[in-house]
PDB file of N, CA and C in Angstrom:
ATOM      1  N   UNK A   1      36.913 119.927  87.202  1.00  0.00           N
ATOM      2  CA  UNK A   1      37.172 118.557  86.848  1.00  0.00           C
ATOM      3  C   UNK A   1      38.453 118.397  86.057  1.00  0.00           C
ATOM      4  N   UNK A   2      38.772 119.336  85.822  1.00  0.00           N
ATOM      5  CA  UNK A   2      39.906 119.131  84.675  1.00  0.00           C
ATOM      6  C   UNK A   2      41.397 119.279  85.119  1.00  0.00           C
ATOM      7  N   UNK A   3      41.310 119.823  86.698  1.00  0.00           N
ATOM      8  CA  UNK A   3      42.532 119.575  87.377  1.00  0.00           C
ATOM      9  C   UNK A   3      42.471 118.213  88.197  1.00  0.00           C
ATOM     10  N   UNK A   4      41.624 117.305  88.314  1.00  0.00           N
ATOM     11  CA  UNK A   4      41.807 116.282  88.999  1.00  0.00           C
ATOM     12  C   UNK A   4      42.393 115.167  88.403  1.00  0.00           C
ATOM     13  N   UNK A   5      42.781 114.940  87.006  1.00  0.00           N
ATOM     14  CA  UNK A   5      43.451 114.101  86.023  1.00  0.00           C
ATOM     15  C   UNK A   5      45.113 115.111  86.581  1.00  0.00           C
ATOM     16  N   UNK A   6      45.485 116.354  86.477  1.00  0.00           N
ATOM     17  CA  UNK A   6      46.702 116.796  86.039  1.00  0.00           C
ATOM     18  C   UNK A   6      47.483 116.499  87.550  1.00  0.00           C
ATOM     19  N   UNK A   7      46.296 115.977  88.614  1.00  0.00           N
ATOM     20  CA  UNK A   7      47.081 116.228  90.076  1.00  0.00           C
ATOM     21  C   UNK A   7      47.042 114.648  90.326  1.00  0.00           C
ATOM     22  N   UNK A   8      46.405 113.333  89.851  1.00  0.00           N
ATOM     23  CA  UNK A   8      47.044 112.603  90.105  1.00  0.00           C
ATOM     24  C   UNK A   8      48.076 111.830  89.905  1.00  0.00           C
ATOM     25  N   UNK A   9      49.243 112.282  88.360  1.00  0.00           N
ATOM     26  CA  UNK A   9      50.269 111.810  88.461  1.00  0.00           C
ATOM     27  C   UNK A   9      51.352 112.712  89.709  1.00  0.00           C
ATOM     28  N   UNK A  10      50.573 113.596  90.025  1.00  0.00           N
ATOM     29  CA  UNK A  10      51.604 114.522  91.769  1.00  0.00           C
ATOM     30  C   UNK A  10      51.398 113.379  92.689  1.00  0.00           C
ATOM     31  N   UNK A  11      50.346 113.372  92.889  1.00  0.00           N
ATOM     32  CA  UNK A  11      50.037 112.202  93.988  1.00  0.00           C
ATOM     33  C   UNK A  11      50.350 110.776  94.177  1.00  0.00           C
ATOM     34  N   UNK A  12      50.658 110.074  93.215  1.00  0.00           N
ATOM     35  CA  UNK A  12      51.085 109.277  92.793  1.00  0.00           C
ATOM     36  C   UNK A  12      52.517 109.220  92.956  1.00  0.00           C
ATOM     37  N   UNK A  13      53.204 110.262  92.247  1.00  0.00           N
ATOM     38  CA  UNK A  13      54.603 110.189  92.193  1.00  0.00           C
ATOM     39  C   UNK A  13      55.309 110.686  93.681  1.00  0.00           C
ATOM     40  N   UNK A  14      54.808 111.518  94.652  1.00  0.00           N
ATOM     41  CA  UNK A  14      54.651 112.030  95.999  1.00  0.00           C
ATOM     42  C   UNK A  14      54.486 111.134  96.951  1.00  0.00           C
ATOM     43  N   UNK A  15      53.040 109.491  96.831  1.00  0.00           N
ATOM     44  CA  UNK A  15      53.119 108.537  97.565  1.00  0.00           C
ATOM     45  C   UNK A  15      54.255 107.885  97.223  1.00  0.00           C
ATOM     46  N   UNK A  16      54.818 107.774  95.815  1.00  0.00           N
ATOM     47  CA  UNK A  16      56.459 106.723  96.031  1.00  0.00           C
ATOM     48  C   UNK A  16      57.442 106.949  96.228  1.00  0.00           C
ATOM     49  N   UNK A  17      57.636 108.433  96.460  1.00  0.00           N
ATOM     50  CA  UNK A  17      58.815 109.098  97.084  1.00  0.00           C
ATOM     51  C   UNK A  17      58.544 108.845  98.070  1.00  0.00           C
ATOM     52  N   UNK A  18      57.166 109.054  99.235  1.00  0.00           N
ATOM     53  CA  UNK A  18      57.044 108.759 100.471  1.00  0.00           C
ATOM     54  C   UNK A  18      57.695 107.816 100.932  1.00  0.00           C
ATOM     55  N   UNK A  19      56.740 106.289 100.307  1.00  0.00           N
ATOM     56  CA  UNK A  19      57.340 105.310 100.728  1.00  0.00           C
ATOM     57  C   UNK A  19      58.710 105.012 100.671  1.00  0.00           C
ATOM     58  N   UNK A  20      59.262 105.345  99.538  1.00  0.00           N
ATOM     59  CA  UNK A  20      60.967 104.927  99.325  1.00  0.00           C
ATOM     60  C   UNK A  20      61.654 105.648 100.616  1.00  0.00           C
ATOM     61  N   UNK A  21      61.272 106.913 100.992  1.00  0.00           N
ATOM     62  CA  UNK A  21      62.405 107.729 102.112  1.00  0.00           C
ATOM     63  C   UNK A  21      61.709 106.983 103.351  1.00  0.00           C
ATOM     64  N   UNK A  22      60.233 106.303 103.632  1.00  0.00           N
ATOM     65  CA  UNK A  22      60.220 105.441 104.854  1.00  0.00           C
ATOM     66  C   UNK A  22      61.088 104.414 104.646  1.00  0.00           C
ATOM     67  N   UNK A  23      61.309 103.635 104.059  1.00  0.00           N
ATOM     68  CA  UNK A  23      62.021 102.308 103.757  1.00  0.00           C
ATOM     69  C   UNK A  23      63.365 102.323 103.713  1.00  0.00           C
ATOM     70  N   UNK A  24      64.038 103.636 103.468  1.00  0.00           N
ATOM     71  CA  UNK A  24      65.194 103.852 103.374  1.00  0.00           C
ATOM     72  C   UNK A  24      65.881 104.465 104.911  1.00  0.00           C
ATOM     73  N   UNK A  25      64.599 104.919 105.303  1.00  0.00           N
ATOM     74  CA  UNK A  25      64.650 105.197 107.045  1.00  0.00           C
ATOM     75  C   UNK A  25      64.996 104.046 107.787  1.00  0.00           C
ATOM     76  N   UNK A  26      63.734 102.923 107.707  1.00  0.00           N
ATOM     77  CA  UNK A  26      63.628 101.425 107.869  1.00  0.00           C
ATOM     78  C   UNK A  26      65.179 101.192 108.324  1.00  0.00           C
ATOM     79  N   UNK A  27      65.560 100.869 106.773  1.00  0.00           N
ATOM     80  CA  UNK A  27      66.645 100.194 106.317  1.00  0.00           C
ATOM     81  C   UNK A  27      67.792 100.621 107.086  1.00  0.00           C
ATOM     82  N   UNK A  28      68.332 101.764 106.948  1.00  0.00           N
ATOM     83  CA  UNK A  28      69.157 102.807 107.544  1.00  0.00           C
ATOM     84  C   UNK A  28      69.261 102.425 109.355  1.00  0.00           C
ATOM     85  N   UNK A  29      68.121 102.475 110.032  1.00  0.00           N
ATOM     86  CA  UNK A  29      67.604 102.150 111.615  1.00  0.00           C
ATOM     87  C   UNK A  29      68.269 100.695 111.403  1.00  0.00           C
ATOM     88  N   UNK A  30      67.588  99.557 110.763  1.00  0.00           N
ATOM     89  CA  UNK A  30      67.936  97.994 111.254  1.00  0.00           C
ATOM     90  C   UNK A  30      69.377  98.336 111.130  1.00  0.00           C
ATOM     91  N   UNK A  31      70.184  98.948 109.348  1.00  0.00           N
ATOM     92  CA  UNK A  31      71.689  98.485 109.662  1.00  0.00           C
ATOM     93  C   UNK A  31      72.626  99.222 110.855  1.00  0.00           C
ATOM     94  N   UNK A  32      72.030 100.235 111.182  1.00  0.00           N
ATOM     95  CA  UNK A  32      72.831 101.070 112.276  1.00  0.00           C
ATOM     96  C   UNK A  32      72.934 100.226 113.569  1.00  0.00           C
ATOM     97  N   UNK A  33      71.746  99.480 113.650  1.00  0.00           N
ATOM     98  CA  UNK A  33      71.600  98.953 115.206  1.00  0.00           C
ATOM     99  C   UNK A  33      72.035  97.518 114.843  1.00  0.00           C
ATOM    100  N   UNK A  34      72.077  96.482 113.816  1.00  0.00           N
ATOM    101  CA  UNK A  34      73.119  95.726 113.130  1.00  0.00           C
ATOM    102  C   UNK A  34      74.597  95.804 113.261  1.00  0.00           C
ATOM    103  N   UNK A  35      75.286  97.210 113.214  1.00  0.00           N
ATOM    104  CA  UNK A  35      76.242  97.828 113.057  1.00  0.00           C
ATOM    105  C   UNK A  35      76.892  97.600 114.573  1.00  0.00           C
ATOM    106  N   UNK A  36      76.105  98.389 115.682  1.00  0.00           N
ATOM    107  CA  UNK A  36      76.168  98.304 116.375  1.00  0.00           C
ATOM    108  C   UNK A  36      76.499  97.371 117.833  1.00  0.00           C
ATOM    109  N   UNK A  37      75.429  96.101 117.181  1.00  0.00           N
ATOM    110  CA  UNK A  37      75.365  94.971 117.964  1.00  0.00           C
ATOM    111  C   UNK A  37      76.634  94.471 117.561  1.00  0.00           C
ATOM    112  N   UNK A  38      77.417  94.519 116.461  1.00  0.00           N
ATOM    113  CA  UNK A  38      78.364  93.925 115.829  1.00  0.00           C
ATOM    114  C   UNK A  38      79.843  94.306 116.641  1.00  0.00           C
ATOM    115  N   UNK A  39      79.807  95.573 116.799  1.00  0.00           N
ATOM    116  CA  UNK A  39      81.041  96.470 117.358  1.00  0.00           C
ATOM    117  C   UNK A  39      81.225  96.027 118.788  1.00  0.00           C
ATOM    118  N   UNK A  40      79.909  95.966 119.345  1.00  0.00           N
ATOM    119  CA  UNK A  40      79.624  95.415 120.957  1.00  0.00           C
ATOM    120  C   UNK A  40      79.883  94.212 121.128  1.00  0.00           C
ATOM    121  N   UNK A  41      79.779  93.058 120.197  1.00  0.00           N
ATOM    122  CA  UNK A  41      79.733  91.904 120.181  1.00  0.00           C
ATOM    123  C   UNK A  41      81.417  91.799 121.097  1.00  0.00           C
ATOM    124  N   UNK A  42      81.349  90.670 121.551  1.00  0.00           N
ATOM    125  CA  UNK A  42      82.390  90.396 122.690  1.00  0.00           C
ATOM    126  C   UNK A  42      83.091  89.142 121.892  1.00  0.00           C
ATOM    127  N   UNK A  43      84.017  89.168 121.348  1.00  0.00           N
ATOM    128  CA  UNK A  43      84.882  87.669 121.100  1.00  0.00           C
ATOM    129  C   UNK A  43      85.012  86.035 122.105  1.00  0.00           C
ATOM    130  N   UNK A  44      84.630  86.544 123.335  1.00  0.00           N
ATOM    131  CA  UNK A  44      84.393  85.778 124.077  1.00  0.00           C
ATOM    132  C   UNK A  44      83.467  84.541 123.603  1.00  0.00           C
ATOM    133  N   UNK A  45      82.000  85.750 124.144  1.00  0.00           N
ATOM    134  CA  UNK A  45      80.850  85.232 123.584  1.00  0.00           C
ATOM    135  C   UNK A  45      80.507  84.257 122.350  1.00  0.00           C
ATOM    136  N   UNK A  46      81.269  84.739 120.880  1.00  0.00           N
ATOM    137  CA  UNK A  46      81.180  83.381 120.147  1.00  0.00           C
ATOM    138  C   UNK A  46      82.117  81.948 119.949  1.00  0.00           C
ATOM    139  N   UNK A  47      80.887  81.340 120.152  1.00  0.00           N
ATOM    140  CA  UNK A  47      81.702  79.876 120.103  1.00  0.00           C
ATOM    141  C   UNK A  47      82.341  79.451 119.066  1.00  0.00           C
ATOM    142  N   UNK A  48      83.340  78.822 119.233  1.00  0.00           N
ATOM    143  CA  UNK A  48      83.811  78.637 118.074  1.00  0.00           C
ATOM    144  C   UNK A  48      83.905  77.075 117.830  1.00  0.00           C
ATOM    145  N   UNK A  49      83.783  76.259 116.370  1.00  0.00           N
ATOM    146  CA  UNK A  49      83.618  74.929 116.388  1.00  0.00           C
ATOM    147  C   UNK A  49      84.771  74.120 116.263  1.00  0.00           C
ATOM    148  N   UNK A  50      84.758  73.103 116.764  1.00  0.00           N
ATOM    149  CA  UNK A  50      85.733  72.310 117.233  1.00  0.00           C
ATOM    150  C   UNK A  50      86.143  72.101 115.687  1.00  0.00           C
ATOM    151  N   UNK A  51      87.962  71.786 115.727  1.00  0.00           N
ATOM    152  CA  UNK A  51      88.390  71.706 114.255  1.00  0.00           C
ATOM    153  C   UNK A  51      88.740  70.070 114.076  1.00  0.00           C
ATOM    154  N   UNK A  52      88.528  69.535 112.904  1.00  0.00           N
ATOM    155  CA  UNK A  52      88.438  68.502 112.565  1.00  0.00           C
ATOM    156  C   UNK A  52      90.103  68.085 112.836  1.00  0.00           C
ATOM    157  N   UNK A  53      90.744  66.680 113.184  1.00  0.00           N
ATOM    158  CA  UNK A  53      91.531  66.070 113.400  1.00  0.00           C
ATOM    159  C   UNK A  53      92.880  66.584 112.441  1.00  0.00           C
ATOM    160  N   UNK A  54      92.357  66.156 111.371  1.00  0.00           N
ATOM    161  CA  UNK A  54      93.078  66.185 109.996  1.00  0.00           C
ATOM    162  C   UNK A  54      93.848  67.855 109.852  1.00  0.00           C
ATOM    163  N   UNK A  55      92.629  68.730 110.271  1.00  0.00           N
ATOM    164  CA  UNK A  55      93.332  70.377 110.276  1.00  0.00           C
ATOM    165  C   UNK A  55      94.209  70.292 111.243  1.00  0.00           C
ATOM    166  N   UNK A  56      93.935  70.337 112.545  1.00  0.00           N
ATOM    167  CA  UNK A  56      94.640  70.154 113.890  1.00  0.00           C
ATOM    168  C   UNK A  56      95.958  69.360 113.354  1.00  0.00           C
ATOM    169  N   UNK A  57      96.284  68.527 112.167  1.00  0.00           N
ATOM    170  CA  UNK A  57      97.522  67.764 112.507  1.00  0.00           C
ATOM    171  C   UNK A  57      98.013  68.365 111.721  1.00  0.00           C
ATOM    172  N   UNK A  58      97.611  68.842 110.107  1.00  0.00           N
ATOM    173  CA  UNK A  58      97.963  69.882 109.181  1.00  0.00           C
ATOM    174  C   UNK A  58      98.827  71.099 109.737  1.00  0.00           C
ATOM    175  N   UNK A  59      97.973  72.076 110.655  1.00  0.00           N
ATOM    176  CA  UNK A  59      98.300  72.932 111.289  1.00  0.00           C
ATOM    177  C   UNK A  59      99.546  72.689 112.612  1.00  0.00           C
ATOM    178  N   UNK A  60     100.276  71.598 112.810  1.00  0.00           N
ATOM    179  CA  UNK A  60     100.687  71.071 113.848  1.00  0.00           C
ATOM    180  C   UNK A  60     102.188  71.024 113.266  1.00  0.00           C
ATOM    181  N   UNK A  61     102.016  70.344 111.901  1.00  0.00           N
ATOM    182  CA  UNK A  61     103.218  70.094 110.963  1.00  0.00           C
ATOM    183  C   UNK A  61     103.412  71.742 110.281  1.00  0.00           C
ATOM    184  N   UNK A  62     102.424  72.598 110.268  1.00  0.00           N
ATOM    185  CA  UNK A  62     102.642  73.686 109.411  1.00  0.00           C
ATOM    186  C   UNK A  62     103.887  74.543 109.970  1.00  0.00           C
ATOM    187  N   UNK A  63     103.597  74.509 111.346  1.00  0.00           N
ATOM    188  CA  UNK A  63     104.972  75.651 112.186  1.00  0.00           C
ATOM    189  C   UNK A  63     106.076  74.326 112.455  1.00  0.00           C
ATOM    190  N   UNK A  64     105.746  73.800 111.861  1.00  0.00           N
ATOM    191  CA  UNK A  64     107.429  73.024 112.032  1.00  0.00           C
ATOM    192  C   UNK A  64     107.760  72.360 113.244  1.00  0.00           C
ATOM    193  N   UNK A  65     106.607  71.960 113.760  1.00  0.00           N
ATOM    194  CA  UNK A  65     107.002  71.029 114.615  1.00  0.00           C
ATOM    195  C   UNK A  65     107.612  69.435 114.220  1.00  0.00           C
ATOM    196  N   UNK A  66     106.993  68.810 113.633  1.00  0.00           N
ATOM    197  CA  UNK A  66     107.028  67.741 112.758  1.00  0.00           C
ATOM    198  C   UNK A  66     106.868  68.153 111.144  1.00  0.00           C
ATOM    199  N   UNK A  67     108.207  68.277 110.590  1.00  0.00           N
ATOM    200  CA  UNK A  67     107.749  68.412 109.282  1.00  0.00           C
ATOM    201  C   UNK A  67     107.647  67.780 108.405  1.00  0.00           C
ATOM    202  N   UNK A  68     107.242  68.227 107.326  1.00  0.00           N
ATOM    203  CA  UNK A  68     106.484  66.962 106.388  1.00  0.00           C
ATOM    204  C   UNK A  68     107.571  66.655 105.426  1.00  0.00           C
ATOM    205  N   UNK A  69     107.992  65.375 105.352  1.00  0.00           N
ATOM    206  CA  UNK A  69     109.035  65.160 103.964  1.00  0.00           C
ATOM    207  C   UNK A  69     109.161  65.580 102.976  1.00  0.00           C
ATOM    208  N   UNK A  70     109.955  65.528 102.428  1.00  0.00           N
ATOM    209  CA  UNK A  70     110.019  66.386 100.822  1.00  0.00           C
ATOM    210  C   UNK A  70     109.807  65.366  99.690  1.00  0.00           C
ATOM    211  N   UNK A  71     110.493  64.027  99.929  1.00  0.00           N
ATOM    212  CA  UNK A  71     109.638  63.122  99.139  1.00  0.00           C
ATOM    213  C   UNK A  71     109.113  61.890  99.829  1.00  0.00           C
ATOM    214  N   UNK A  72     108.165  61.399  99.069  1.00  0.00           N
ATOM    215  CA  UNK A  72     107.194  60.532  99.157  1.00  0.00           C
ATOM    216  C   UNK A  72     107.024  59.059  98.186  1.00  0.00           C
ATOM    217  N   UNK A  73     107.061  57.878  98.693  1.00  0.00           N
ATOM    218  CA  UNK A  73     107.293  57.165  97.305  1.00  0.00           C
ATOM    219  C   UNK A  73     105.449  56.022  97.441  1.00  0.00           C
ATOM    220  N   UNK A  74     104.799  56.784  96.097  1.00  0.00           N
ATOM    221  CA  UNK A  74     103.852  56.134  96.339  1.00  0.00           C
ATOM    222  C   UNK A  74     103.637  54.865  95.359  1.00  0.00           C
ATOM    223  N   UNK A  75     103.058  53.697  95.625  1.00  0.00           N
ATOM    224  CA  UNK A  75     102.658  52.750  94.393  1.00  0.00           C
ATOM    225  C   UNK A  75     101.228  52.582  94.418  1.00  0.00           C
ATOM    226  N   UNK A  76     100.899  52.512  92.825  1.00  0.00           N
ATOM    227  CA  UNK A  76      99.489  52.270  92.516  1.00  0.00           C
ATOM    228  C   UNK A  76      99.322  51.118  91.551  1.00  0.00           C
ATOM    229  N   UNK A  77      97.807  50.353  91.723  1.00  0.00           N
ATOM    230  CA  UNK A  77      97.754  49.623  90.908  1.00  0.00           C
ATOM    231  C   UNK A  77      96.289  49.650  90.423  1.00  0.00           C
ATOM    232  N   UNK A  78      96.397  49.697  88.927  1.00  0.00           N
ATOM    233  CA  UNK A  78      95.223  49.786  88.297  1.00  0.00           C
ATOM    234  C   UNK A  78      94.988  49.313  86.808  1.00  0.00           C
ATOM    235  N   UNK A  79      93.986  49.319  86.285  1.00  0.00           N
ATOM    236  CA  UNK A  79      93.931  48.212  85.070  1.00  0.00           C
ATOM    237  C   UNK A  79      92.968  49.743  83.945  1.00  0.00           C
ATOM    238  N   UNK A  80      93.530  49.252  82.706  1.00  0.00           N
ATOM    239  CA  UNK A  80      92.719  50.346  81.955  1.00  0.00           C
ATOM    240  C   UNK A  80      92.825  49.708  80.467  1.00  0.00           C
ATOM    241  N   UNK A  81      92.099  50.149  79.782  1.00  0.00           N
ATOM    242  CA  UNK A  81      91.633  49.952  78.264  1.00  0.00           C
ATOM    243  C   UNK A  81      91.828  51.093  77.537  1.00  0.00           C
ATOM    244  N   UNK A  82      92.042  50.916  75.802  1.00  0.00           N
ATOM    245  CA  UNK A  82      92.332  52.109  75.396  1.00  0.00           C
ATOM    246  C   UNK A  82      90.329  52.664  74.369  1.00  0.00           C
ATOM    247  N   UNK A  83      89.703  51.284  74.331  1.00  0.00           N
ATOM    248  CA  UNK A  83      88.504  51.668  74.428  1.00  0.00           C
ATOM    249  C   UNK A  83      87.140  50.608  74.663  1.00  0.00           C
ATOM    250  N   UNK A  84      86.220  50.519  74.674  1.00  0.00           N
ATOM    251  CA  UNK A  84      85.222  49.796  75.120  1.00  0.00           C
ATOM    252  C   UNK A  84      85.351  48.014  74.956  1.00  0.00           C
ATOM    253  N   UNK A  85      85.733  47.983  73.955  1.00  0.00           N
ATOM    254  CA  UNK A  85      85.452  46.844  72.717  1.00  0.00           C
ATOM    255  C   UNK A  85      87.194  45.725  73.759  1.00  0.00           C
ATOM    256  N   UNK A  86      88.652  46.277  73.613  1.00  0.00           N
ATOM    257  CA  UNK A  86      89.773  46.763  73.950  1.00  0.00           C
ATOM    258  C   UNK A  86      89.707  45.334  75.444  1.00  0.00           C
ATOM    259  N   UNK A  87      90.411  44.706  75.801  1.00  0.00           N
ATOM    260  CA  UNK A  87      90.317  43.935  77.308  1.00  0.00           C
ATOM    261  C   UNK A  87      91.003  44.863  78.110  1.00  0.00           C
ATOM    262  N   UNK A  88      91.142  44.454  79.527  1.00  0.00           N
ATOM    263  CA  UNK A  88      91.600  45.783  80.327  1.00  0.00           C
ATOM    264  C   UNK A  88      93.742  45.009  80.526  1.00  0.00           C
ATOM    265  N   UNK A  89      93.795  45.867  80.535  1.00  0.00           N
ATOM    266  CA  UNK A  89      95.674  45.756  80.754  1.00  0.00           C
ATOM    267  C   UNK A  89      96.030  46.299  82.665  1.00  0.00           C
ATOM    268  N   UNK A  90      96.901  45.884  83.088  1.00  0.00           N
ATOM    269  CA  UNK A  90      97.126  46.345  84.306  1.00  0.00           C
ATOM    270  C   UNK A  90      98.336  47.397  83.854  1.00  0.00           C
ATOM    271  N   UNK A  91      98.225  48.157  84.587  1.00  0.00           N
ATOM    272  CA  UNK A  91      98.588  49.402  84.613  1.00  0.00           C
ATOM    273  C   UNK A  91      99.151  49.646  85.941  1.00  0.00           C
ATOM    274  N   UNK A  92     100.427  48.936  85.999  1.00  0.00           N
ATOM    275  CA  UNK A  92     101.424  49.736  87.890  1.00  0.00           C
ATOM    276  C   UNK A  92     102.333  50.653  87.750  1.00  0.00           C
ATOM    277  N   UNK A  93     102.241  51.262  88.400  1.00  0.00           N
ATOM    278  CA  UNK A  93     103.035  52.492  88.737  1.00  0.00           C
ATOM    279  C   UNK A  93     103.424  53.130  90.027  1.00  0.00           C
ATOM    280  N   UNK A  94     105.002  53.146  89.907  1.00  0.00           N
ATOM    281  CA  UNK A  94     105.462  53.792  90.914  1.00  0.00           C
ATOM    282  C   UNK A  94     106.350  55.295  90.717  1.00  0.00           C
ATOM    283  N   UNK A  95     105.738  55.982  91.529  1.00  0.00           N
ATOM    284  CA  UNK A  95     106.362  57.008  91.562  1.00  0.00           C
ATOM    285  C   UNK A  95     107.388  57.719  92.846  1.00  0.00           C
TER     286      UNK A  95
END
């Protein structure tokens, strides 16, 4: 009786080595064949999503077909206070 206390921390520590080197087997198998499907994968095959307008015209001006000005003259108009209490002031600006 007195070896059956000293042999189950063996057994114990023996089932979680088990499991860890199955799981690490597991693991090892999915990423290899992951790996795999990846290398095989054909460029063809994925679709790719249509690009929004705005990129397409971005990208259009980027190689210099149409290029983009160097300056720009914008005007704004807006009203602001310096705090709650304060009425609002208009505030234009051109830059």
């Amino acid at each position: 009786m007195r070896s059956g206390p000293k042999v189950l921390p063996l057994v114990g520590a023996g089932s979680l080595l088990l499991a860890h080197l199955l799981t690490a087997a597991a693991f090892r198998r999915r990423l290899e064949a992951m790996i795999a499907r990846l290398e095989h994968a054909s460029v063809a095959k994925q679709a790719t999503p249509p690009v929004p307008a705005i990129i397409q015209s971005f990208a259009r001006r980027a190689v210099c077909e149409n290029p983009v000005p160097n300056t720009v003259w914008l005007s704004q108009r807006g009203e602001m206070r310096a705090n709650l209490r304060d009425p609002w002031r208009p505030l234009p600006r051109n830059r």
